[in-house]
C-alpha atoms as a PDB file:
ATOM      1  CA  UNK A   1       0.000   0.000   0.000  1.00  0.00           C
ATOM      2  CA  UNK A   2       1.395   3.252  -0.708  1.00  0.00           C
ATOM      3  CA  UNK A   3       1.805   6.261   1.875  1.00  0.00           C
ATOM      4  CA  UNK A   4      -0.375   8.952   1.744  1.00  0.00           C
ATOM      5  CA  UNK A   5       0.821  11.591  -0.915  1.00  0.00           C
ATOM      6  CA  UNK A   6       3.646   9.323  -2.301  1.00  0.00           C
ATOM      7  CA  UNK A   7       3.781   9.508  -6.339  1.00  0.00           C
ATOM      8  CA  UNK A   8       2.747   6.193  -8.090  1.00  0.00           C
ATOM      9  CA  UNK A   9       5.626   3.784  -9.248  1.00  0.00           C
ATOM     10  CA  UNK A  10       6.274   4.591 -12.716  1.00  0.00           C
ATOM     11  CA  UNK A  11       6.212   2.284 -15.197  1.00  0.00           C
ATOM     12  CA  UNK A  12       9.408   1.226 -16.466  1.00  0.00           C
ATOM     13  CA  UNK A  13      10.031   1.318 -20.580  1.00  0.00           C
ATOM     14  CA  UNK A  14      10.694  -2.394 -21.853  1.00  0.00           C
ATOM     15  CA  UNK A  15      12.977  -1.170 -25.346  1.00  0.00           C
ATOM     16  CA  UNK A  16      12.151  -3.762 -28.833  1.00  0.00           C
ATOM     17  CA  UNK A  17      14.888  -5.139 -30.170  1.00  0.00           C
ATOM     18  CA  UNK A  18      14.448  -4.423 -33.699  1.00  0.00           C
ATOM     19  CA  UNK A  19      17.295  -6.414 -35.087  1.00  0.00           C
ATOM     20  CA  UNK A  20      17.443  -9.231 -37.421  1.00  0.00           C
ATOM     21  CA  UNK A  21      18.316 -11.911 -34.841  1.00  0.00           C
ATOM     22  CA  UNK A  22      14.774 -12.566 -33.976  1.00  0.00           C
ATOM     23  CA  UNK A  23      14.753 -11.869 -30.718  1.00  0.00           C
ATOM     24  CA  UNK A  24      12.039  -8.519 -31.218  1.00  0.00           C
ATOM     25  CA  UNK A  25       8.546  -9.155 -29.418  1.00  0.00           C
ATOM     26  CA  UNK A  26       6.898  -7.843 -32.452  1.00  0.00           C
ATOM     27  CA  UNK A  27       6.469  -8.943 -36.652  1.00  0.00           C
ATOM     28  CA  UNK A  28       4.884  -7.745 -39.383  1.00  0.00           C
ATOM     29  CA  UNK A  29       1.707 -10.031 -39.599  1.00  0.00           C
ATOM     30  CA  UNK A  30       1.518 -10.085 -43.962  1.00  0.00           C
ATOM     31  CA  UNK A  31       4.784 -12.136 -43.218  1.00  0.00           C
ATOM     32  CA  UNK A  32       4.156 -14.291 -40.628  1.00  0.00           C
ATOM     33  CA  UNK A  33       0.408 -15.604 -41.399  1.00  0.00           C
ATOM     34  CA  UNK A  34       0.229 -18.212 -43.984  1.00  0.00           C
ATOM     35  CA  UNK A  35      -3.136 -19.531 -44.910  1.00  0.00           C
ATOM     36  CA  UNK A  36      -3.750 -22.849 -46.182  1.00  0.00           C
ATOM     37  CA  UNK A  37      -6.967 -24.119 -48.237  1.00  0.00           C
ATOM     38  CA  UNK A  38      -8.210 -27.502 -47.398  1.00  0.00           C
ATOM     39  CA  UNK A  39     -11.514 -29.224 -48.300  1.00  0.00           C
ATOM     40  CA  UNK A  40     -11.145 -32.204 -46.168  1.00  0.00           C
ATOM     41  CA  UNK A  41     -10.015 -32.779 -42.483  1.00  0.00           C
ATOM     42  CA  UNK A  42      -7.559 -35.075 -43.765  1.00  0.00           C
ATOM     43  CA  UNK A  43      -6.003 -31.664 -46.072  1.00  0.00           C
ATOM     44  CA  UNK A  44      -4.722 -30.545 -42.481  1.00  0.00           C
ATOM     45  CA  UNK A  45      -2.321 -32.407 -41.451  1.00  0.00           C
ATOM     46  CA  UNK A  46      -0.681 -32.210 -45.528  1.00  0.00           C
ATOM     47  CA  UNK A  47       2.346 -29.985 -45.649  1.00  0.00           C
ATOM     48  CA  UNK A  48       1.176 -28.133 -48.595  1.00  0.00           C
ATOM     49  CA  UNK A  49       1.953 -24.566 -49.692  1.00  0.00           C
ATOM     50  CA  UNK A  50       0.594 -21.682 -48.210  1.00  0.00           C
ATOM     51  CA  UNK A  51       0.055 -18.034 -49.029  1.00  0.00           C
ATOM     52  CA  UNK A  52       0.257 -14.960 -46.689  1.00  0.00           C
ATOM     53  CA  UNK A  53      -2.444 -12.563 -47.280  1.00  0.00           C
ATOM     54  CA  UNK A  54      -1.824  -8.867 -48.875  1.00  0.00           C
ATOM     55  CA  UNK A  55      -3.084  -6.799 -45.771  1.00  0.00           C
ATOM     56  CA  UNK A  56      -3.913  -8.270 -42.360  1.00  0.00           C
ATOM     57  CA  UNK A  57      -5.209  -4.645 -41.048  1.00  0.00           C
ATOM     58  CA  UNK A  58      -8.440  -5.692 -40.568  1.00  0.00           C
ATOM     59  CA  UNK A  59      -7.490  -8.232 -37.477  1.00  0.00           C
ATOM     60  CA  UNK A  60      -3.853  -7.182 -36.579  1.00  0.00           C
ATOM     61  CA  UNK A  61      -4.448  -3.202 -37.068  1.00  0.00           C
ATOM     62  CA  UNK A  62      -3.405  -0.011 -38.977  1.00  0.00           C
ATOM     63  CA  UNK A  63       0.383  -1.426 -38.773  1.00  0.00           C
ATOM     64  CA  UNK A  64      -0.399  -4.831 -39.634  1.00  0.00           C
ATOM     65  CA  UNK A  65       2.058  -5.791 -37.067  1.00  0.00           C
ATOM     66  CA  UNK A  66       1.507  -8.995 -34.237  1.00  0.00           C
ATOM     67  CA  UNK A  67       2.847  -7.553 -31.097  1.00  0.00           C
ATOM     68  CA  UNK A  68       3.926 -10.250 -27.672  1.00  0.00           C
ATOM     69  CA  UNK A  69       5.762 -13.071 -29.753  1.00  0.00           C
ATOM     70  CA  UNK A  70       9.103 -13.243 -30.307  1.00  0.00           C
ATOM     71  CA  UNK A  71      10.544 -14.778 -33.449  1.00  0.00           C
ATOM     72  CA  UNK A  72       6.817 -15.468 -34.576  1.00  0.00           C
ATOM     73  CA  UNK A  73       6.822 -17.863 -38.025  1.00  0.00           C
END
């Protein structure tokens, strides 16, 4: 419990890593969605080519970017 008049603990600033090691808690989500068509339930479990999708803005947002995973495939 905090003393009467004492400031709130501030929040402390977590920085992204934004290099290319994989290691950044965030992706851009046209590159790491693939969809797969299947007709069947026996079409899941086939390893057969996907596509990623031209904009994902609609679920992901404005940036089209997934944000809490790291290294996200």
């Amino acid at each position: 419990m905090e003393a009467e008049g004492a400031q709130p603990a501030k929040k402390q600033k977590t920085e992204v890593d934004t290099s290319a090691s994989g290691t950044s808690f965030e992706c851009p989500a046209n590159e790491c969605v693939t969809f797969h068509l299947v007709r069947t339930a026996a079409d899941v479990d086939v390893n057969a080519p996907g596509f990623h999708p031209e904009f994902t803005h609609q679920v992901f947002g404005e940036h089209e970017t997934v944000y809490g995973y790291k290294g996200l495939q």
